[in-house]
N, C-alpha and C. Protein backbone atom coordinates (compact mmCIF):
# COMPACT_ATOMS: atom_id res chain seq x y z
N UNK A 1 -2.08 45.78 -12.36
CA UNK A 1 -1.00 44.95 -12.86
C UNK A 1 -0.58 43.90 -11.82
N UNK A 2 -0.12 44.07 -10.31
CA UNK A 2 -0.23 43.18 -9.37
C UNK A 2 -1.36 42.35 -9.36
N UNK A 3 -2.44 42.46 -9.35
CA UNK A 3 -3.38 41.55 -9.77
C UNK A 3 -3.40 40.44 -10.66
N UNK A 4 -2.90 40.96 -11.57
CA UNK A 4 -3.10 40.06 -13.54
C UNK A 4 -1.49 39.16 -13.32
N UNK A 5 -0.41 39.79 -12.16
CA UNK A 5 1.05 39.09 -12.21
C UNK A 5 0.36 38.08 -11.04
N UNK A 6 -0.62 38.15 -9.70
CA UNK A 6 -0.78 37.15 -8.96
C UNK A 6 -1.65 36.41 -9.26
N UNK A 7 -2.40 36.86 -9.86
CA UNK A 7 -3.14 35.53 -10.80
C UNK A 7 -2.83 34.87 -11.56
N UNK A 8 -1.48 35.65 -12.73
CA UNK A 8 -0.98 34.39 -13.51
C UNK A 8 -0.09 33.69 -12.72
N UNK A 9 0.51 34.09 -11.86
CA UNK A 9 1.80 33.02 -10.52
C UNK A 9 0.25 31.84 -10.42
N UNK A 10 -0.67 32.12 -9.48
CA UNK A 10 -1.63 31.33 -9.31
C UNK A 10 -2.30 30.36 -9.81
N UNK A 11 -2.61 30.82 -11.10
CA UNK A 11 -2.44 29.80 -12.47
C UNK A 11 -1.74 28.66 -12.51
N UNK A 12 -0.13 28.97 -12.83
CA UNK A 12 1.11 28.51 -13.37
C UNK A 12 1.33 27.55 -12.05
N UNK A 13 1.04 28.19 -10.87
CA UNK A 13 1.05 27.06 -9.73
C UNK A 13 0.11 25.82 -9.82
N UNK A 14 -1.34 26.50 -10.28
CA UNK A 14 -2.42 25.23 -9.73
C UNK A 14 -1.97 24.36 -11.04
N UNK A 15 -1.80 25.11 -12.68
CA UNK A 15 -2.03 23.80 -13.31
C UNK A 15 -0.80 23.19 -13.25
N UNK A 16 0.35 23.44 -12.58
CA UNK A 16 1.48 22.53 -12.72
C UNK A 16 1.18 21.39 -11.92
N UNK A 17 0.42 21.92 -10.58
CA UNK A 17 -0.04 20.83 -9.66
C UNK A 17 -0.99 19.92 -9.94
N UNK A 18 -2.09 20.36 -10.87
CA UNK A 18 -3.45 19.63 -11.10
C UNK A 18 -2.92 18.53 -12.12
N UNK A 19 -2.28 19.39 -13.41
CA UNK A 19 -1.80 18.58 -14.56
C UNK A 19 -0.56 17.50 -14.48
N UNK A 20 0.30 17.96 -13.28
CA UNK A 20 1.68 17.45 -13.02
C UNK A 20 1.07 16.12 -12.59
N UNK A 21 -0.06 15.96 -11.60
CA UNK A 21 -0.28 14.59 -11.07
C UNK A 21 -0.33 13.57 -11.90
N UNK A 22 -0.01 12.60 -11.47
CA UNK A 22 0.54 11.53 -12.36
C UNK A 22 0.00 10.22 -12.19
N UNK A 23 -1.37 9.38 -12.97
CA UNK A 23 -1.76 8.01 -12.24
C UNK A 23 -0.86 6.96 -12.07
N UNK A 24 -0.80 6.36 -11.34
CA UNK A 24 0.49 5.29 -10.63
C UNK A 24 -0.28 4.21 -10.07
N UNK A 25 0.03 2.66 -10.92
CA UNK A 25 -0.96 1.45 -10.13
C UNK A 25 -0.03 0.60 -9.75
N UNK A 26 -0.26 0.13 -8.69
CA UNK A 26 0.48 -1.01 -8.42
C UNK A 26 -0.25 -2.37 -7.98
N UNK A 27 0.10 -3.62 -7.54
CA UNK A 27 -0.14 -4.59 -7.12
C UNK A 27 0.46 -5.93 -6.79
N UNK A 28 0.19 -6.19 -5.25
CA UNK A 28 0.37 -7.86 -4.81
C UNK A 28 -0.36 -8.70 -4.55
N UNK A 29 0.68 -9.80 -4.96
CA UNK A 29 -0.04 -11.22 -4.41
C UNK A 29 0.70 -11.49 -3.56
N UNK A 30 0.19 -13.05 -3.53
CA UNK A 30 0.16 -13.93 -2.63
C UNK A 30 -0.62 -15.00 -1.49
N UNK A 31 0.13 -15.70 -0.75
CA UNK A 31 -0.14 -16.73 -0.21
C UNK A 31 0.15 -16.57 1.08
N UNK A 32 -1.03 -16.54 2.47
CA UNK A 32 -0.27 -16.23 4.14
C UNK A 32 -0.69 -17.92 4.70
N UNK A 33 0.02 -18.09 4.97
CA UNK A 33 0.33 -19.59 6.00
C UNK A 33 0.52 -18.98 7.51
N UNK A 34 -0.05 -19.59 8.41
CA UNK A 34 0.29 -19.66 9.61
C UNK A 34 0.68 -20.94 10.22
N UNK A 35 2.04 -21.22 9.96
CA UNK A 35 2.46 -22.71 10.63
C UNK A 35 2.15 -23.56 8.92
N UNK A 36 1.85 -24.25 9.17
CA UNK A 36 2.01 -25.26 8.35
C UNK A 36 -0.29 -25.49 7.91
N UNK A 37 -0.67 -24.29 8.05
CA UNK A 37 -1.94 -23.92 7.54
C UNK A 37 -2.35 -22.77 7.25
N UNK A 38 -3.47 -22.44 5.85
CA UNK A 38 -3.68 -21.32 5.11
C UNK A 38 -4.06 -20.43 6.08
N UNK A 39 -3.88 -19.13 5.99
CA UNK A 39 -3.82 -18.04 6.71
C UNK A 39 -5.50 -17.38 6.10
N UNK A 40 -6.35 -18.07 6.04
CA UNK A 40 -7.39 -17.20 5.87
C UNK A 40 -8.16 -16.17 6.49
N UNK A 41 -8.69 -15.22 5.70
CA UNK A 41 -9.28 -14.39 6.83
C UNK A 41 -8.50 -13.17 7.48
N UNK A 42 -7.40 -13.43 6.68
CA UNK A 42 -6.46 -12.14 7.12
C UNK A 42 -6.77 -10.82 6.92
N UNK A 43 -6.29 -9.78 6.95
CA UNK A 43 -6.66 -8.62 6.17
C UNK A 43 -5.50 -7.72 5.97
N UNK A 44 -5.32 -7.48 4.78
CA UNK A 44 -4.08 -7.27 4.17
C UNK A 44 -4.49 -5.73 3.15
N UNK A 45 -3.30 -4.71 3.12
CA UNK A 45 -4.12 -3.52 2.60
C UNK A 45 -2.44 -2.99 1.59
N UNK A 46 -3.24 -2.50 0.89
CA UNK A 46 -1.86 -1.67 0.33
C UNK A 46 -2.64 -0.60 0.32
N UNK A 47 -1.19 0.44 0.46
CA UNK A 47 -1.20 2.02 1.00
C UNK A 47 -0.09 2.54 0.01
N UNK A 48 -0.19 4.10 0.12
CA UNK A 48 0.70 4.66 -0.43
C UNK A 48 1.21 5.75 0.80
N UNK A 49 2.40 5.52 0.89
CA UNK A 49 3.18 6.03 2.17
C UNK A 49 3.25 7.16 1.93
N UNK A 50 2.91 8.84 2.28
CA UNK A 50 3.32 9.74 1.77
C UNK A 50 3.86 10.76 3.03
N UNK A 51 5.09 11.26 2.86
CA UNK A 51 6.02 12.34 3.63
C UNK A 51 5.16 13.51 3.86
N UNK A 52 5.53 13.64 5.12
CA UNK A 52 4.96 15.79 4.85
C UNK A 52 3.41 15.91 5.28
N UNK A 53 2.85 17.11 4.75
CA UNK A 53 1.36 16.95 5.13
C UNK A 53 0.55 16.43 4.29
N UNK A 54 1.06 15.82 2.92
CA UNK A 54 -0.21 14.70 2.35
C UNK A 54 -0.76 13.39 2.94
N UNK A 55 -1.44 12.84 3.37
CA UNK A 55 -1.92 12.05 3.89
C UNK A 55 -1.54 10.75 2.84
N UNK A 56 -1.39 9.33 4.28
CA UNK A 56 -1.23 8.31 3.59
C UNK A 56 -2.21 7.54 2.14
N UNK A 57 -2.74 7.10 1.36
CA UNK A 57 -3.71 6.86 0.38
C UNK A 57 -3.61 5.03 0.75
N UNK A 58 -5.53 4.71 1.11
CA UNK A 58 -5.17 3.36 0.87
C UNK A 58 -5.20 3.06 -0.28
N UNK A 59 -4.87 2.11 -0.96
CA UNK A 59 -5.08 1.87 -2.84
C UNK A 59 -6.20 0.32 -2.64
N UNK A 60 -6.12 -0.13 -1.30
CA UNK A 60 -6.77 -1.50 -1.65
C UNK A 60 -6.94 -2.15 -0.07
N UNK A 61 -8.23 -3.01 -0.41
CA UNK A 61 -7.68 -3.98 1.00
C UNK A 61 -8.86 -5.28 1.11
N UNK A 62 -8.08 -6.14 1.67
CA UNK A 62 -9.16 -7.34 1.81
C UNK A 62 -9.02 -8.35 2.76
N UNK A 63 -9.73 -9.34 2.74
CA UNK A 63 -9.13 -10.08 3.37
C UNK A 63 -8.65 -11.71 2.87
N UNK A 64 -7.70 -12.20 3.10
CA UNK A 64 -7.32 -13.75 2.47
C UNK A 64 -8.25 -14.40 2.11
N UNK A 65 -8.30 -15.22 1.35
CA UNK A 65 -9.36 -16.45 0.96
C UNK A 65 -9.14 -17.55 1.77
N UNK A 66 -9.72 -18.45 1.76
CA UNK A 66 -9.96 -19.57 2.61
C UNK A 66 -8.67 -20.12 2.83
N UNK A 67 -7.90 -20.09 1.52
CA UNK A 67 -6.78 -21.17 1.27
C UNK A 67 -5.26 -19.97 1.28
N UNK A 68 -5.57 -18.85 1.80
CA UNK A 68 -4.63 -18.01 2.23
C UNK A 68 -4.27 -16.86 1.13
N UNK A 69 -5.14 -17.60 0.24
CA UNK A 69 -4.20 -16.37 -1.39
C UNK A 69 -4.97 -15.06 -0.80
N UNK A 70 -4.18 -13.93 -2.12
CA UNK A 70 -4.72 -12.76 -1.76
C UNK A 70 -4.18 -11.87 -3.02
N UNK A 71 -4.76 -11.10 -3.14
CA UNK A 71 -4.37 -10.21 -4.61
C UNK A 71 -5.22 -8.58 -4.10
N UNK A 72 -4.10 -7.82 -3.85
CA UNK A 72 -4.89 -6.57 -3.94
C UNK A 72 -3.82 -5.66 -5.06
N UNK A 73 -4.87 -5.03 -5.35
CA UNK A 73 -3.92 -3.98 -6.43
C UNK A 73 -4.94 -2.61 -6.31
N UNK A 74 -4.57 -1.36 -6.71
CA UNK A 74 -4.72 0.44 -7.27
C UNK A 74 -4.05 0.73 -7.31
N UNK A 75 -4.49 2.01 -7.71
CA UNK A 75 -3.89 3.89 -8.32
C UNK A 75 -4.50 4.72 -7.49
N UNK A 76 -3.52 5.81 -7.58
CA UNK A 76 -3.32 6.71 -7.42
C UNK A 76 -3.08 8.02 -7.48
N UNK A 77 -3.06 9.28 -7.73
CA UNK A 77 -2.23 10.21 -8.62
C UNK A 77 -1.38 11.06 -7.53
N UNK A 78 0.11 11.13 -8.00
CA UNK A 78 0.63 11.68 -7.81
C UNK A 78 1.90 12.88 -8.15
N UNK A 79 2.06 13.78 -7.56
CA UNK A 79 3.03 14.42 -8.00
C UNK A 79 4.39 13.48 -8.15
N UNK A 80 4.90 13.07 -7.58
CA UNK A 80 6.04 12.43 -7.36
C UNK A 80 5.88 10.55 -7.64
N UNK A 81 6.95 9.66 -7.53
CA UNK A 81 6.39 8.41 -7.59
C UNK A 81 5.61 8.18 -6.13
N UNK A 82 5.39 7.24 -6.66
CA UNK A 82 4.68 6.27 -5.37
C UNK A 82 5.44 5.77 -4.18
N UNK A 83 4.92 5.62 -3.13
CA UNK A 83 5.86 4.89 -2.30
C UNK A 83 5.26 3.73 -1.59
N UNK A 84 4.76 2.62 -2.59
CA UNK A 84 4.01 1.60 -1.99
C UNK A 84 4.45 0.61 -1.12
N UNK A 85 3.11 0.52 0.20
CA UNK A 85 3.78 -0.69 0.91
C UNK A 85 2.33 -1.48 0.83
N UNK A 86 2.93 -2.61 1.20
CA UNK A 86 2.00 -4.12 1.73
C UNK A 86 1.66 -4.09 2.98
N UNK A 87 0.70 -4.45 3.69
CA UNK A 87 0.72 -4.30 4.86
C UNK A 87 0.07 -5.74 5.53
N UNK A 88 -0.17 -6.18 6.73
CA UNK A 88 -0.56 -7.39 6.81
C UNK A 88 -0.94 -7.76 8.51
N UNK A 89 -2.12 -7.63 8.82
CA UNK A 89 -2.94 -7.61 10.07
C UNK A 89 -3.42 -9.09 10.50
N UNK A 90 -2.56 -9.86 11.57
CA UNK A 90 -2.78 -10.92 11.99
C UNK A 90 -2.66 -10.99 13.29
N UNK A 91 -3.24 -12.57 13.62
CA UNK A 91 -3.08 -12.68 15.46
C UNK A 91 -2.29 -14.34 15.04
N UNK A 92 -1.77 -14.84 13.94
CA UNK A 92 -0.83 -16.06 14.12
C UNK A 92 0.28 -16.15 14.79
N UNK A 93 -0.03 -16.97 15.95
CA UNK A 93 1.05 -17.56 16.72
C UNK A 93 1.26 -16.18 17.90
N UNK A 94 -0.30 -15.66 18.49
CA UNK A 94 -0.14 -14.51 18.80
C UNK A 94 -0.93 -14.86 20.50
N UNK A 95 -1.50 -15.64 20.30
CA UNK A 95 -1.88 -16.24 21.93
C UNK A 95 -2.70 -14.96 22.18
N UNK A 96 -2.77 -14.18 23.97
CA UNK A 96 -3.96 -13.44 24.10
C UNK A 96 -3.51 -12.21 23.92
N UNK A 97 -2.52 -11.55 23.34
CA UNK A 97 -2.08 -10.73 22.79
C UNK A 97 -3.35 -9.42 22.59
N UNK A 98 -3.40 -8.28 22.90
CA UNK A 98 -4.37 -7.33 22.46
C UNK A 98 -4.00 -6.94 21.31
N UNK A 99 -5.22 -6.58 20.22
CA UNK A 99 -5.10 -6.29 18.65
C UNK A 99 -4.02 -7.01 17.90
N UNK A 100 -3.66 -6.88 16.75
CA UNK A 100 -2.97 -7.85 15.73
C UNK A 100 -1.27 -7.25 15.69
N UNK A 101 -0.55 -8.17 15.43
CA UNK A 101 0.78 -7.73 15.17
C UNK A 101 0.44 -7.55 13.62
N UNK A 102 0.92 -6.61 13.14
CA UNK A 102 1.48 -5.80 11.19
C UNK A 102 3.06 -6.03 11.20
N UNK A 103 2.64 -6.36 9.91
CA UNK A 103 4.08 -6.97 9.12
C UNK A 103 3.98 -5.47 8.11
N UNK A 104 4.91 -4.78 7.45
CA UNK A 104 4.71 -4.26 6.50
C UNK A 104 5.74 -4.16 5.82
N UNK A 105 5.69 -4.29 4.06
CA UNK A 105 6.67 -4.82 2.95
C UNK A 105 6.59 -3.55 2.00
N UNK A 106 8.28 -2.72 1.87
CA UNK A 106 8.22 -1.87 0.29
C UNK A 106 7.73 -2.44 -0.60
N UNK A 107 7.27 -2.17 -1.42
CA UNK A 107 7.00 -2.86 -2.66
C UNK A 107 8.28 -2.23 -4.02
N UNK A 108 8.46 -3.08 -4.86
CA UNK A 108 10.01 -2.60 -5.69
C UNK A 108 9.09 -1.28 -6.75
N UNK A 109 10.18 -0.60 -6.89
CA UNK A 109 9.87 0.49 -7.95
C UNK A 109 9.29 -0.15 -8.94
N UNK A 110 10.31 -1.03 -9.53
CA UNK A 110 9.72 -1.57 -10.81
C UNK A 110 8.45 -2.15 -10.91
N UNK A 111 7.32 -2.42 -9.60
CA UNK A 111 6.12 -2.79 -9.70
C UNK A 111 5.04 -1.59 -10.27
N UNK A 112 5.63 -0.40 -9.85
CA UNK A 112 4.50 0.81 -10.28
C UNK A 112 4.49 0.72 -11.48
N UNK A 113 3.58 1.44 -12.13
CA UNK A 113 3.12 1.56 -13.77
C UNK A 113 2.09 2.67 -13.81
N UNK A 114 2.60 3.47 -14.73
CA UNK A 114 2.19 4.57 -15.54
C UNK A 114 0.63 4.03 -15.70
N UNK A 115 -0.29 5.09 -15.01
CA UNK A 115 -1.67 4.58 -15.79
C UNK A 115 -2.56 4.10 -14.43
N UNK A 116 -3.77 3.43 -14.63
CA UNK A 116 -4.67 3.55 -13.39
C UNK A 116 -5.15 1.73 -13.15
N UNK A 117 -4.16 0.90 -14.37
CA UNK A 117 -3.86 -0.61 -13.84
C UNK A 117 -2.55 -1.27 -13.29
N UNK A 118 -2.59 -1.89 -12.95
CA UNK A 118 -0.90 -2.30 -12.78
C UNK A 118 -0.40 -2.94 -13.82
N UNK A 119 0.88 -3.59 -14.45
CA UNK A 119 1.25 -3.66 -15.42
C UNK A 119 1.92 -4.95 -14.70
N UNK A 120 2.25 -5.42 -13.80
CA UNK A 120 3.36 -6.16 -13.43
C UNK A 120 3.05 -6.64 -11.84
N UNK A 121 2.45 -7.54 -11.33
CA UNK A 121 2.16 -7.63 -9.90
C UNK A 121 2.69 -8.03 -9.47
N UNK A 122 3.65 -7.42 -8.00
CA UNK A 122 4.56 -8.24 -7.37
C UNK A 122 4.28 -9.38 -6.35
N UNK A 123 4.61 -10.85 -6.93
CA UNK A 123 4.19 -11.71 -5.87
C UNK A 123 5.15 -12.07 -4.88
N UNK A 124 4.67 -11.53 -3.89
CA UNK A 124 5.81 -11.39 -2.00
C UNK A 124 5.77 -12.68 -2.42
N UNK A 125 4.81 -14.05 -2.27
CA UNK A 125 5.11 -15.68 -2.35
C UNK A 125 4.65 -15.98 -1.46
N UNK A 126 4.84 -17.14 -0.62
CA UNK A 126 4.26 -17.72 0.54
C UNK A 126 4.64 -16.43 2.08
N UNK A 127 4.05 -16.32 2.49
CA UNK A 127 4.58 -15.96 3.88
C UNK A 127 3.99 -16.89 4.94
N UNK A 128 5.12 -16.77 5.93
CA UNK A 128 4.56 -17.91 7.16
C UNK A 128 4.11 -16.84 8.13
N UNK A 129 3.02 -16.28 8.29
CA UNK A 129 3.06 -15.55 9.54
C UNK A 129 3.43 -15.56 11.23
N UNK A 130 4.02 -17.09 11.13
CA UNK A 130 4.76 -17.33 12.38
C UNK A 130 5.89 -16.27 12.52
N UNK A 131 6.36 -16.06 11.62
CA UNK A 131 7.62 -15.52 11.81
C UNK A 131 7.74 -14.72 11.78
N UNK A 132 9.13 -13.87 13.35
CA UNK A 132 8.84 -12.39 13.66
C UNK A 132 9.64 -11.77 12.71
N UNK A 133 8.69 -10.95 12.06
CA UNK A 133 9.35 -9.89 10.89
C UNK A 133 10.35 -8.91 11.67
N UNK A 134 11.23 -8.04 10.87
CA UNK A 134 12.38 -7.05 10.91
C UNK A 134 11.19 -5.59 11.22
N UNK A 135 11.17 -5.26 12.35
CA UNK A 135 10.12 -3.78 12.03
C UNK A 135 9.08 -3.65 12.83
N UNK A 136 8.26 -5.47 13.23
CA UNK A 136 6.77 -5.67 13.12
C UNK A 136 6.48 -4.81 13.95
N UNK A 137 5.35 -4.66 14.23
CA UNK A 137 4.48 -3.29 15.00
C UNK A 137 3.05 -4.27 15.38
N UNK A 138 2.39 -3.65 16.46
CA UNK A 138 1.21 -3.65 16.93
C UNK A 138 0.26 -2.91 16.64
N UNK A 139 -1.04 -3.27 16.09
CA UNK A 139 -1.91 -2.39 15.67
C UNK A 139 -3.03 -2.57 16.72
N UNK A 140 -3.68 -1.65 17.28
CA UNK A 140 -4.01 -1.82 18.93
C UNK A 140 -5.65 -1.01 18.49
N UNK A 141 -5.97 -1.08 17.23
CA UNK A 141 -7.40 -0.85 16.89
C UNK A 141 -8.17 -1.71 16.68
């Protein structure tokens, strides 16, 4: 009887976890300027930030087009919502600086969407990468 009660607990655990997961897509645009020229060549990633011992998820990554645009978007599955950020790996206005200064942006709730496309892409807009962001960090890889 202990057997047949820890196997059904075991059960009732995995499929709440397997079935509970939930696909979640998101996506940004945009445009990186450095100074008063297109930011090409950048490399820009969205992630899904996750607490605790789940590991972060990248959903996407690339690098700018010639003329600075950029569009990355994925999914995910999760138990809980998403906690998407933007992220953004440059050396503008960075002189001999070792590895790139990162900018990184929440993305709004209302961008996620039920399902494994995005429904709604949030466009951040122009960014000037001259300018020192609230946060920025050094990425030294």
């Amino acid at each position: 009887m202990k057997n047949f009660l820890f196997l059904f607990a075991f059960l009732c655990v995995f499929s709440t976890t397997v079935f509970g997961m939930r696909q979640q897509a998101v996506g940004v645009k945009g445009i990186l300027m450095c100074g008063d020229k297109p930011a090409g060549g950048v490399q820009v990633k969205l992630w899904d930030e996750d607490d605790g011992p789940d590991p972060d998820d990248e959903l996407d990554a690339m690098f700018s087009n010639p003329d600075g645009s950029f569009e990355v978007k994925g999914s995910t599955r999760e138990l809980t919502t998403i906690d998407p950020v933007f992220k953004v790996y440059h050396d503008c206005d960075d002189g001999i600086m070792p590895g790139q200064r990162k900018i990184k942006f929440k993305i709004p709730t209302q961008y996620i969407a039920a399902g494994g496309v995005p429904k709604k892409i949030f466009d951040i807009g122009i960014l000037n990468l001259e300018t020192k962001f609230p946060g920025e960090e050094r990425d030294l890889i």
